[in-house]
C-alpha atoms as a PDB file:
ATOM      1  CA  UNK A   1       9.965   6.279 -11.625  1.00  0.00           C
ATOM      2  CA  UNK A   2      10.846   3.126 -13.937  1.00  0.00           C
ATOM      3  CA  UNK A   3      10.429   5.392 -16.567  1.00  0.00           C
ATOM      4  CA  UNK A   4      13.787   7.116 -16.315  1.00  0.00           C
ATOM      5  CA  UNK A   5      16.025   6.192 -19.037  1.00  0.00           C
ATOM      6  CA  UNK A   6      19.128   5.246 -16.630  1.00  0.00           C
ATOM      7  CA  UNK A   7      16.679   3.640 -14.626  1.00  0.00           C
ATOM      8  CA  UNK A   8      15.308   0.915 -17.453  1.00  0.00           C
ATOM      9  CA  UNK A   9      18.819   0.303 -18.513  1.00  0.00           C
ATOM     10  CA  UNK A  10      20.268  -0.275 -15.260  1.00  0.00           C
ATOM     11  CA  UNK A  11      17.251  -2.450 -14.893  1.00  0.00           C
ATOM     12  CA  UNK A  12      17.850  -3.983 -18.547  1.00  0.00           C
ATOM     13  CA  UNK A  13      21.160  -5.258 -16.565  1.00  0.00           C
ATOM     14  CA  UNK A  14      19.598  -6.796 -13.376  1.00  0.00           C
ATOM     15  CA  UNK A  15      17.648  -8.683 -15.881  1.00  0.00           C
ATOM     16  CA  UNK A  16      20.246  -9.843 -17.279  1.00  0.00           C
ATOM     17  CA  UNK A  17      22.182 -11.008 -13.902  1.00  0.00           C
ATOM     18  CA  UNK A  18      18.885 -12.028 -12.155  1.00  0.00           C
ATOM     19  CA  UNK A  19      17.535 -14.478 -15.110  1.00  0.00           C
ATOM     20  CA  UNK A  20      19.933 -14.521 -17.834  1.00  0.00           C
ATOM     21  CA  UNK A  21      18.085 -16.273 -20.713  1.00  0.00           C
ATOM     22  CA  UNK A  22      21.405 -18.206 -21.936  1.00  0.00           C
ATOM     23  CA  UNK A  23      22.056 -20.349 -18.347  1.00  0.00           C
ATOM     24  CA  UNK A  24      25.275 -22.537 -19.690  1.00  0.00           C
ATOM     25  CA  UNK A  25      27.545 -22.545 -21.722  1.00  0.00           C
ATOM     26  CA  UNK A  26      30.178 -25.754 -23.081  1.00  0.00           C
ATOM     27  CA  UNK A  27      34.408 -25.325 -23.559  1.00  0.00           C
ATOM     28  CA  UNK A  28      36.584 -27.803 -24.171  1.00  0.00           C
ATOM     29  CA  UNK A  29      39.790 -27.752 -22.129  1.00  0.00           C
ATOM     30  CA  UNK A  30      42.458 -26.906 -24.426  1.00  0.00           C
ATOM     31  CA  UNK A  31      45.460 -27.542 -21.883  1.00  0.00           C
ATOM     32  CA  UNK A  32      45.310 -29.780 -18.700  1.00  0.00           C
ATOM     33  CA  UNK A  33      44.192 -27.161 -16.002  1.00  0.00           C
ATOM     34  CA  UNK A  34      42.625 -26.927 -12.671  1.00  0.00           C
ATOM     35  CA  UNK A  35      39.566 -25.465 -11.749  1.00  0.00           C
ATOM     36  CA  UNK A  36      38.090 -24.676  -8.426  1.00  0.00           C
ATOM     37  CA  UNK A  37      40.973 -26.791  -7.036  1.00  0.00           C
ATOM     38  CA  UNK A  38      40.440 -29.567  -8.924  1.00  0.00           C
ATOM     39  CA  UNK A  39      42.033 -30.853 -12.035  1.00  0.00           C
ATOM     40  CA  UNK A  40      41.204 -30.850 -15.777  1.00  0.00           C
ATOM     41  CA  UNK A  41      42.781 -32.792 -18.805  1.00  0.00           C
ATOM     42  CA  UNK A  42      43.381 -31.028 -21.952  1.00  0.00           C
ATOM     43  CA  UNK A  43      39.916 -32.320 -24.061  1.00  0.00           C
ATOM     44  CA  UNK A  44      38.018 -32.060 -21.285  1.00  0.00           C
ATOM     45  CA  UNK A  45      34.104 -31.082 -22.049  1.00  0.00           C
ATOM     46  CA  UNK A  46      33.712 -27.803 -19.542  1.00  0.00           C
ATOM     47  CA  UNK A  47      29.854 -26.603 -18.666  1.00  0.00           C
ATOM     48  CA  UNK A  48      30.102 -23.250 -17.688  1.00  0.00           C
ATOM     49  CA  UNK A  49      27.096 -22.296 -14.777  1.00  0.00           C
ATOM     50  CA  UNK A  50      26.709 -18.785 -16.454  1.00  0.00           C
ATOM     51  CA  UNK A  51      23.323 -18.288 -14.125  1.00  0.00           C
ATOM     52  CA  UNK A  52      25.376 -19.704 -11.280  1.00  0.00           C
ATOM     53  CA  UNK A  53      27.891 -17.154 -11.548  1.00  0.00           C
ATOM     54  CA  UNK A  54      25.763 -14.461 -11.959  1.00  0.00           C
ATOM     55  CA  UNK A  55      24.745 -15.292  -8.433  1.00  0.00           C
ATOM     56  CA  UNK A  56      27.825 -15.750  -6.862  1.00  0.00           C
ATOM     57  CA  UNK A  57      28.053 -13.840  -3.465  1.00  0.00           C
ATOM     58  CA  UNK A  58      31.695 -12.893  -3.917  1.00  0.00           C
ATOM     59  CA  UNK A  59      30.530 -10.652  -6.763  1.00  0.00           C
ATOM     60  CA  UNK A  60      27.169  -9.942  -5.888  1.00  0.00           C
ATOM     61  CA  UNK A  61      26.390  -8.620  -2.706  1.00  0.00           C
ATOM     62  CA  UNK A  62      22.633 -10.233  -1.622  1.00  0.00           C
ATOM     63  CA  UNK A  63      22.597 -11.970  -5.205  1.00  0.00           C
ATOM     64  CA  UNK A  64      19.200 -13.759  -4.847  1.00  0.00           C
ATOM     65  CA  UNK A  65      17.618  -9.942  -4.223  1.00  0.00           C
ATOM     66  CA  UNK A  66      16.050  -8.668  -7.540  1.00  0.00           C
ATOM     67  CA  UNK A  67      17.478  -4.852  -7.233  1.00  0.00           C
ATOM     68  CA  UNK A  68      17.121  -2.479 -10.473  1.00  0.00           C
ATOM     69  CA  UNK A  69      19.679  -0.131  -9.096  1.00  0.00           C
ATOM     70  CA  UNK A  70      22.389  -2.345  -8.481  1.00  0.00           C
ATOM     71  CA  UNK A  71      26.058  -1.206  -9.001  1.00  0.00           C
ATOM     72  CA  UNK A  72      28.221  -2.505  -9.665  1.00  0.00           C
ATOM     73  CA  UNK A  73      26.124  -5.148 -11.747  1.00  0.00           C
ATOM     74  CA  UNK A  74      29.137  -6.998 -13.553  1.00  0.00           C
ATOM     75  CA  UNK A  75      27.192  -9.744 -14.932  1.00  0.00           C
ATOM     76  CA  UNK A  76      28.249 -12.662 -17.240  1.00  0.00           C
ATOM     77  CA  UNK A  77      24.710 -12.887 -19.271  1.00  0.00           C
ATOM     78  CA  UNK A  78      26.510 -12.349 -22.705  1.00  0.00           C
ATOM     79  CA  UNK A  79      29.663 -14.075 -21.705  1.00  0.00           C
ATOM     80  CA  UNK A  80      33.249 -12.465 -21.261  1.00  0.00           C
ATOM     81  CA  UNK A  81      36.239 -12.020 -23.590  1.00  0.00           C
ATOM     82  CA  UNK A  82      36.644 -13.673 -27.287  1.00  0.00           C
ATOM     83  CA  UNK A  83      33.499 -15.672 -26.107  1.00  0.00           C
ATOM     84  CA  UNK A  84      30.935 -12.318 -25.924  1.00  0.00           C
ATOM     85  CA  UNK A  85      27.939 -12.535 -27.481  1.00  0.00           C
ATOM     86  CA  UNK A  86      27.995 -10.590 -30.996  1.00  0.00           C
ATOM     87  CA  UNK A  87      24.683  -9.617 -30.785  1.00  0.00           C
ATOM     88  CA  UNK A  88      24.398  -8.018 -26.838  1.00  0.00           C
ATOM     89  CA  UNK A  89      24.276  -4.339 -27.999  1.00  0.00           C
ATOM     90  CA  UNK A  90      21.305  -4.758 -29.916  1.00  0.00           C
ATOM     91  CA  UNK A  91      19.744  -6.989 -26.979  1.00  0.00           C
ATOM     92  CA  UNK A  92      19.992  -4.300 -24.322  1.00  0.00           C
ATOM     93  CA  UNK A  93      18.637  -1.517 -27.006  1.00  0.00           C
ATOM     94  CA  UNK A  94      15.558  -3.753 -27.814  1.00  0.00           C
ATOM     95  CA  UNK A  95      14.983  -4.387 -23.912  1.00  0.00           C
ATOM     96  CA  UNK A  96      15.669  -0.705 -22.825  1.00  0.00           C
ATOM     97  CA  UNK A  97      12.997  -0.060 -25.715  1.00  0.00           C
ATOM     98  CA  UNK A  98      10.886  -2.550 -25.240  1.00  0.00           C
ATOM     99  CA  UNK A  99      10.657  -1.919 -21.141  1.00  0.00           C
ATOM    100  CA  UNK A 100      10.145   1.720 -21.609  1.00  0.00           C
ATOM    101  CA  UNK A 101       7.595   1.397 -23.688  1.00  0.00           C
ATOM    102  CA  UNK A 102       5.821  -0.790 -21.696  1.00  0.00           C
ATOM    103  CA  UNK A 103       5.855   0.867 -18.652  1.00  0.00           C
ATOM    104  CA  UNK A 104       4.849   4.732 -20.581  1.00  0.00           C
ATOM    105  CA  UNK A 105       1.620   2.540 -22.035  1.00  0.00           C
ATOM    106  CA  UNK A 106       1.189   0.719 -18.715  1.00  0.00           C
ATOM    107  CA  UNK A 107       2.248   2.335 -15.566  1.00  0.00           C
ATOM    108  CA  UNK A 108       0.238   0.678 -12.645  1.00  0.00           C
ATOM    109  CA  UNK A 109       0.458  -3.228 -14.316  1.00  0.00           C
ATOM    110  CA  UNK A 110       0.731  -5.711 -11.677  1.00  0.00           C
ATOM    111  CA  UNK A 111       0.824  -9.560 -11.672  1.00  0.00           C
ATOM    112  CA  UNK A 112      -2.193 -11.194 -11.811  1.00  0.00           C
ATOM    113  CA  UNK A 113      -1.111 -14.444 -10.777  1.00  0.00           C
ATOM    114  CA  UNK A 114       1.865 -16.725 -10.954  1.00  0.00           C
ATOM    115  CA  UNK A 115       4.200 -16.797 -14.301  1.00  0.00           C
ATOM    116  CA  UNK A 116       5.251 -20.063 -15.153  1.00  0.00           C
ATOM    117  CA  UNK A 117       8.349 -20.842 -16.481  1.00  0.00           C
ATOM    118  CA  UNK A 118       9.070 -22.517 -20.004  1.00  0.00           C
ATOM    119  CA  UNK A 119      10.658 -25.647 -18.844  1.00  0.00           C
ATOM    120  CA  UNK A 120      14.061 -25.423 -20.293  1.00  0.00           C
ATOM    121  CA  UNK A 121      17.627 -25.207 -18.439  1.00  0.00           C
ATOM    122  CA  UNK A 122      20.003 -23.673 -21.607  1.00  0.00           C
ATOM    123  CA  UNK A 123      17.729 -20.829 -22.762  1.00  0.00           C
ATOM    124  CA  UNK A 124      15.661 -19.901 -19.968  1.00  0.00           C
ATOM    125  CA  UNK A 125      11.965 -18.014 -20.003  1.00  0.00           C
ATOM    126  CA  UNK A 126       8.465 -17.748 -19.086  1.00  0.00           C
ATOM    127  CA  UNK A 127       5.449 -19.690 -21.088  1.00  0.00           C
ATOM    128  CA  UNK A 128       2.794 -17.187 -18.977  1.00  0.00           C
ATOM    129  CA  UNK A 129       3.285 -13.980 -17.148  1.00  0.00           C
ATOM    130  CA  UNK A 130      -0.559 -13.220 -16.223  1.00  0.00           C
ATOM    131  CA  UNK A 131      -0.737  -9.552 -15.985  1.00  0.00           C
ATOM    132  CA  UNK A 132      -3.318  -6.959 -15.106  1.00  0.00           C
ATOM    133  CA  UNK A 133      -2.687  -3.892 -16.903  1.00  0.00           C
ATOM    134  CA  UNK A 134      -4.034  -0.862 -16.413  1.00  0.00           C
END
């Protein structure tokens, strides 16, 4: 059952991986460089594919497959390193809340149609998520 506390949060972190709200993410190259074979000139404006990677099949076994209990589940949604997002502790507490809560209140919801998305690349979301809730 969704329910389960280890449950929502490892499902809190295939939410993350599966449709990370932040998609990109801009460096400046700070030293000439190469990357992915190819090379980059110190001042170089970098845009990093953070939903990209989080679907890389070297990482993710199956990574278009939406699965809750995947594991590892080493995802890049807050970033990495001295670039981490300050706030991602308090992110996964309000979604582990807010998911178990909705699922106790309503256990048998279901889509009631298609969602449709917001229309932005950066900060992705959904405008609609018609639901039936029961």
């Amino acid at each position: 059952m969704l329910a389960e506390p280890a449950l929502i949060e490892s499902a809190v972190e295939e939410c993350l991986r599966f449709e990370s709200s932040n998609q990109l993410g801009n460096r400046m190259a700070t030293v000439d460089t190469e990357i992915g074979g190819l090379p980059v000139a110190a001042g170089t404006p970098v845009t990093l594919c953070i939903g990209a990677a989080n679907r890389d099949p070297e990482q993710f076994p199956d990574p278009d497959r939406f699965d809750i209990r995947r594991e590892p589940n080493r995802h890049l949604a807050f970033g990495f390193g001295i670039h981490q997002c300050a706030g991602l502790s308090l992110a996964r507490l309000e979604a582990r809340v807010a998911i178990g809560r909705f699922v106790q209140r309503f256990p048998s919801y279901r889509l009631d149609g298609e969602p449709t998305r917001g229309g932005r690349v950066r900060f992705r979301g959904f405008a609609e998520v018609p639901l039936l809730c029961r």
